[in-house]
Protein backbone atom coordinates (compact mmCIF):
# COMPACT_ATOMS: atom_id res chain seq x y z
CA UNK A 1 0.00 0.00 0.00
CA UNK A 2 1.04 3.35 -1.00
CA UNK A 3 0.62 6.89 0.41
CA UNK A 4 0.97 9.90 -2.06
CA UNK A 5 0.62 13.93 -1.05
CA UNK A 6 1.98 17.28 -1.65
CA UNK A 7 3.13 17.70 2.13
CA UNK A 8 1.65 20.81 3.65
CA UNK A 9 4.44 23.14 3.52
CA UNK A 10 6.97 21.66 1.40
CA UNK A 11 6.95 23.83 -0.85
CA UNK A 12 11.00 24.43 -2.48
CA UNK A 13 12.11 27.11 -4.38
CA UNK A 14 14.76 26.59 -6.99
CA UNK A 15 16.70 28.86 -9.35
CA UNK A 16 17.62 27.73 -13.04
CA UNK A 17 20.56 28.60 -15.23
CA UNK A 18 19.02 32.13 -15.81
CA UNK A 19 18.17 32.80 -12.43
CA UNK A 20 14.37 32.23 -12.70
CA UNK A 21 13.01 31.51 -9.63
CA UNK A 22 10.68 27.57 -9.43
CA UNK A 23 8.36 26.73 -6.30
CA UNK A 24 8.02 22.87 -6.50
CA UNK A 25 6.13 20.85 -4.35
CA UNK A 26 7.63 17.35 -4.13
CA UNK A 27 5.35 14.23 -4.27
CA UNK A 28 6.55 12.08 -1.10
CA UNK A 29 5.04 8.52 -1.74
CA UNK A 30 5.97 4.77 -0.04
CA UNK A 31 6.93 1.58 -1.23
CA UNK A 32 8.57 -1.50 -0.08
CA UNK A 33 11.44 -2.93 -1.56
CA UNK A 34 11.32 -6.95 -2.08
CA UNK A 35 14.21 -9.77 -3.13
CA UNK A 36 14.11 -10.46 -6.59
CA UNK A 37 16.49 -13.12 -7.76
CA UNK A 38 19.84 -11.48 -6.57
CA UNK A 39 18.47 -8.08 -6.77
CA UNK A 40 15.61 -5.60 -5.15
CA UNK A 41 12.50 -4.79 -6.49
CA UNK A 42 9.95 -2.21 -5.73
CA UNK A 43 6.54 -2.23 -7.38
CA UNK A 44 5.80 1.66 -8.19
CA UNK A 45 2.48 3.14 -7.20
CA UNK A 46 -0.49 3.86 -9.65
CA UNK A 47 0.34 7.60 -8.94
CA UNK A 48 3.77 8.27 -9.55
CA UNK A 49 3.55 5.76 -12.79
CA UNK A 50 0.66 8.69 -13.55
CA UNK A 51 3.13 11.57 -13.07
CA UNK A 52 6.26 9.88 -14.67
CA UNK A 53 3.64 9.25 -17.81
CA UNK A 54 5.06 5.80 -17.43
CA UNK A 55 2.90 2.48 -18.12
CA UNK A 56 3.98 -1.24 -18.07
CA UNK A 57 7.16 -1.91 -19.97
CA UNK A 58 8.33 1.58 -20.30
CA UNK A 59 12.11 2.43 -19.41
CA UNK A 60 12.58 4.49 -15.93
CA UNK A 61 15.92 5.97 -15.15
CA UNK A 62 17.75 6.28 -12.04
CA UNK A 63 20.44 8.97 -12.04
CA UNK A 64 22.24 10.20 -8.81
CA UNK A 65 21.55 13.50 -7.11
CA UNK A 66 23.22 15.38 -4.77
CA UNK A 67 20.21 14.84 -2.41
CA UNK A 68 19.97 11.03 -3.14
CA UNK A 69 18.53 8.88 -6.25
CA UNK A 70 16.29 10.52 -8.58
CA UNK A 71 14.33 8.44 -10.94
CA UNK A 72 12.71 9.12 -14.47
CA UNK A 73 11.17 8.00 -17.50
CA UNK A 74 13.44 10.61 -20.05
CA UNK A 75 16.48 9.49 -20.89
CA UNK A 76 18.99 12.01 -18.90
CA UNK A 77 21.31 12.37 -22.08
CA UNK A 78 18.64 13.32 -24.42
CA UNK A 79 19.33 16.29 -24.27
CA UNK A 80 22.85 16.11 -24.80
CA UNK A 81 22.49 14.25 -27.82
CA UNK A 82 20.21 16.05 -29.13
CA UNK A 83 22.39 19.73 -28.65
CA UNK A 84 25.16 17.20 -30.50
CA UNK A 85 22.97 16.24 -33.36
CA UNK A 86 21.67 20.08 -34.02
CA UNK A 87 25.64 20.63 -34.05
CA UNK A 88 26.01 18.42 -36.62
CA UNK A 89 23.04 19.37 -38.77
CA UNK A 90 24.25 22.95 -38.75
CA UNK A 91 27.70 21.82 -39.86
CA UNK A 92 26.88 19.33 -42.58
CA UNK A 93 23.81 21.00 -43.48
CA UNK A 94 25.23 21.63 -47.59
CA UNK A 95 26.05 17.56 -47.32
CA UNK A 96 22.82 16.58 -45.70
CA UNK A 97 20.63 18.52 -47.89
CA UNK A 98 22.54 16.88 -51.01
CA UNK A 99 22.04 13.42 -49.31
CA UNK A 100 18.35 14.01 -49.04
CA UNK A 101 17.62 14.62 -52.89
């Protein structure tokens, strides 16, 4: 069983790169962890599979944080990549418009 709420008061502010100012309120939910095989499991609750848009056999990726383990269904480097690839297209562009004729 799983309990899910925007705790009364947590309420976070956070600046971005250009100094924007975010209030978040952080989902706080419970779940157990159980043995699978050599490793743990934990099942995740209908709600936070709602807010990570996630549904059964979807990817979910854990990347460390300075305050712990965050998880999530994007891929963390997609963005990376995808600054590389406009890189690219804006370097090759003559070549790449040639290739698509």
């Amino acid at each position: 069983m799983s309990e899910s709420s925007c705790v009364q008061g947590a309420f976070l502010s956070e600046l971005d790169k250009e100094g924007v100012c975010y209030n978040f309120c952080y989902m706080v939910t419970e779940t157990k962890s159980r043995k699978l095989g050599n490793s743990l499991g934990a099942s995740i609750p209908k709600e936070v599979a709602a807010r990570l848009n996630g549904e059964e056999g979807s990817s979910l990726y854990f990347t460390e944080a300075p305050d712990g383990v965050r998880l999530t269904a994007g891929d963390p480097d997609f963005g990376r990549k995808m600054k590389a690839a406009e890189s690219l297209s804006r370097r090759y562009r003559n070549a790449l418009r040639e290739l698509a004729k």
